[in-house]
Protein backbone atom coordinates (compact mmCIF):
# COMPACT_ATOMS: atom_id res chain seq x y z
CA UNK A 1 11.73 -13.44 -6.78
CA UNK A 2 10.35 -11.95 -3.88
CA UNK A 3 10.91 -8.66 -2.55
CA UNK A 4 13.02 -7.95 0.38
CA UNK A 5 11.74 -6.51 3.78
CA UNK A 6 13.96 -3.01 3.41
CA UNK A 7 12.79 -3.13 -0.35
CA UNK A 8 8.93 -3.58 0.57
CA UNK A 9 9.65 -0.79 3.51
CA UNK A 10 11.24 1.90 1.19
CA UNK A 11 8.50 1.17 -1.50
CA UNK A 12 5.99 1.85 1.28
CA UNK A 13 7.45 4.90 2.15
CA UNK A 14 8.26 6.31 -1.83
CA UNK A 15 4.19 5.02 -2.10
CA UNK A 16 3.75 7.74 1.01
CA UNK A 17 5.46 10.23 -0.08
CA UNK A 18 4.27 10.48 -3.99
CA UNK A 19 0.77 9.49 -2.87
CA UNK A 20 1.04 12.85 -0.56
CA UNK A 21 2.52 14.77 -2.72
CA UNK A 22 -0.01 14.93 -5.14
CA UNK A 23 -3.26 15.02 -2.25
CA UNK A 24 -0.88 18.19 -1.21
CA UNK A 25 -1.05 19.73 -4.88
CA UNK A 26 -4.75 18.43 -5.17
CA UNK A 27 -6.18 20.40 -2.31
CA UNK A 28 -3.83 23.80 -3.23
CA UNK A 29 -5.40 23.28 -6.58
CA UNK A 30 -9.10 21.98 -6.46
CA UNK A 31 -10.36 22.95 -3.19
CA UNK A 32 -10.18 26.84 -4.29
CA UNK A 33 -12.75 25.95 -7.10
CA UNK A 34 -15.14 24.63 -4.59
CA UNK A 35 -15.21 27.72 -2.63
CA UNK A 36 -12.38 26.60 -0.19
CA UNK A 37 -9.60 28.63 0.64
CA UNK A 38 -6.77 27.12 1.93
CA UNK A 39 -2.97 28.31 3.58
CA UNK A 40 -0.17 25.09 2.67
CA UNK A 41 -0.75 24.29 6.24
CA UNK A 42 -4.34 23.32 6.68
CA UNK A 43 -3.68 21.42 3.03
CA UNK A 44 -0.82 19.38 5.39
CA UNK A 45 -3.36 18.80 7.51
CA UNK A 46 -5.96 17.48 5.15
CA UNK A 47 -3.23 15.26 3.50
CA UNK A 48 -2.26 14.19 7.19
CA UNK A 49 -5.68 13.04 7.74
CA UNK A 50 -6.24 11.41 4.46
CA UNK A 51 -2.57 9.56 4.51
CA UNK A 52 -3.47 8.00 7.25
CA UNK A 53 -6.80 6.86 6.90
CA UNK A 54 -5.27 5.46 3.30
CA UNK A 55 -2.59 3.62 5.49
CA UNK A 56 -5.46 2.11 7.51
CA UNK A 57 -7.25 1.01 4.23
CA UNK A 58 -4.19 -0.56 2.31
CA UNK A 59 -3.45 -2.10 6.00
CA UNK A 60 -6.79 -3.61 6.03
CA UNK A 61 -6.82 -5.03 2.32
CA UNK A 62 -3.71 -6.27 2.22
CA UNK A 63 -4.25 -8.67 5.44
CA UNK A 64 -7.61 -9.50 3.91
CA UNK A 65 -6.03 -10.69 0.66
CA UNK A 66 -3.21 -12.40 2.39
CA UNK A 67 -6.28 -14.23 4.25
CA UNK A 68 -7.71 -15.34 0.74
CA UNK A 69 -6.87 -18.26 -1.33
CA UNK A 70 -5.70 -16.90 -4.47
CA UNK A 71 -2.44 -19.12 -4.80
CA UNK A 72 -0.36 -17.03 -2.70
CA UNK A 73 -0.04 -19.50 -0.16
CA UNK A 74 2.57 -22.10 -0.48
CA UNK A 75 1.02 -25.55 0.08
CA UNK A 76 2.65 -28.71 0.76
CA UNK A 77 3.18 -30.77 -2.26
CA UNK A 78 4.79 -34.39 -2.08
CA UNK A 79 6.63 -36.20 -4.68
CA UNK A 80 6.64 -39.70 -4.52
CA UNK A 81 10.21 -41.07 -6.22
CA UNK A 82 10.08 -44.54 -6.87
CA UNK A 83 12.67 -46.86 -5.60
CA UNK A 84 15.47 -47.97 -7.63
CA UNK A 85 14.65 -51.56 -8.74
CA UNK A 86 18.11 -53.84 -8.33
């Protein structure tokens, strides 16, 4: 069954949100090893940038699959049905 439009639109958004969520915690966490201090706020940022160069990416991908023959294209198929014989 396929998905719905407002089902494929609040799965985008739950994919945005966890996705930065965890590039929030990431940067809080790993950039301080590296030398790197950051406030919340600049880690925003960061995620900011990174969200949407990920939206750009999955944007990108996804029309090039959809351009792909991989069976995900419906394709006309006839059916002959033979004629009753009297």
């Amino acid at each position: 069954m396929a998905q719905t439009k407002l089902g494929s639109f609040v799965e985008a958004w739950a994919n945005i949100a966890v996705g930065f969520s965890i590039n929030w915690c990431a940067n809080m966490a790993i950039l301080p090893l590296f030398g790197f201090r950051v406030t919340g706020g600049q880690a925003f940022g960061i995620g900011v940038i990174f969200t949407g160069i990920s939206l750009v990416r999955q944007y990108v991908l996804r029309r090039w699959f959809n351009g792909l023959k991989f069976g995900n294209r419906a394709e006309a198929r006839t059916v002959t049905v033979p004629e009753p014989t009297a």
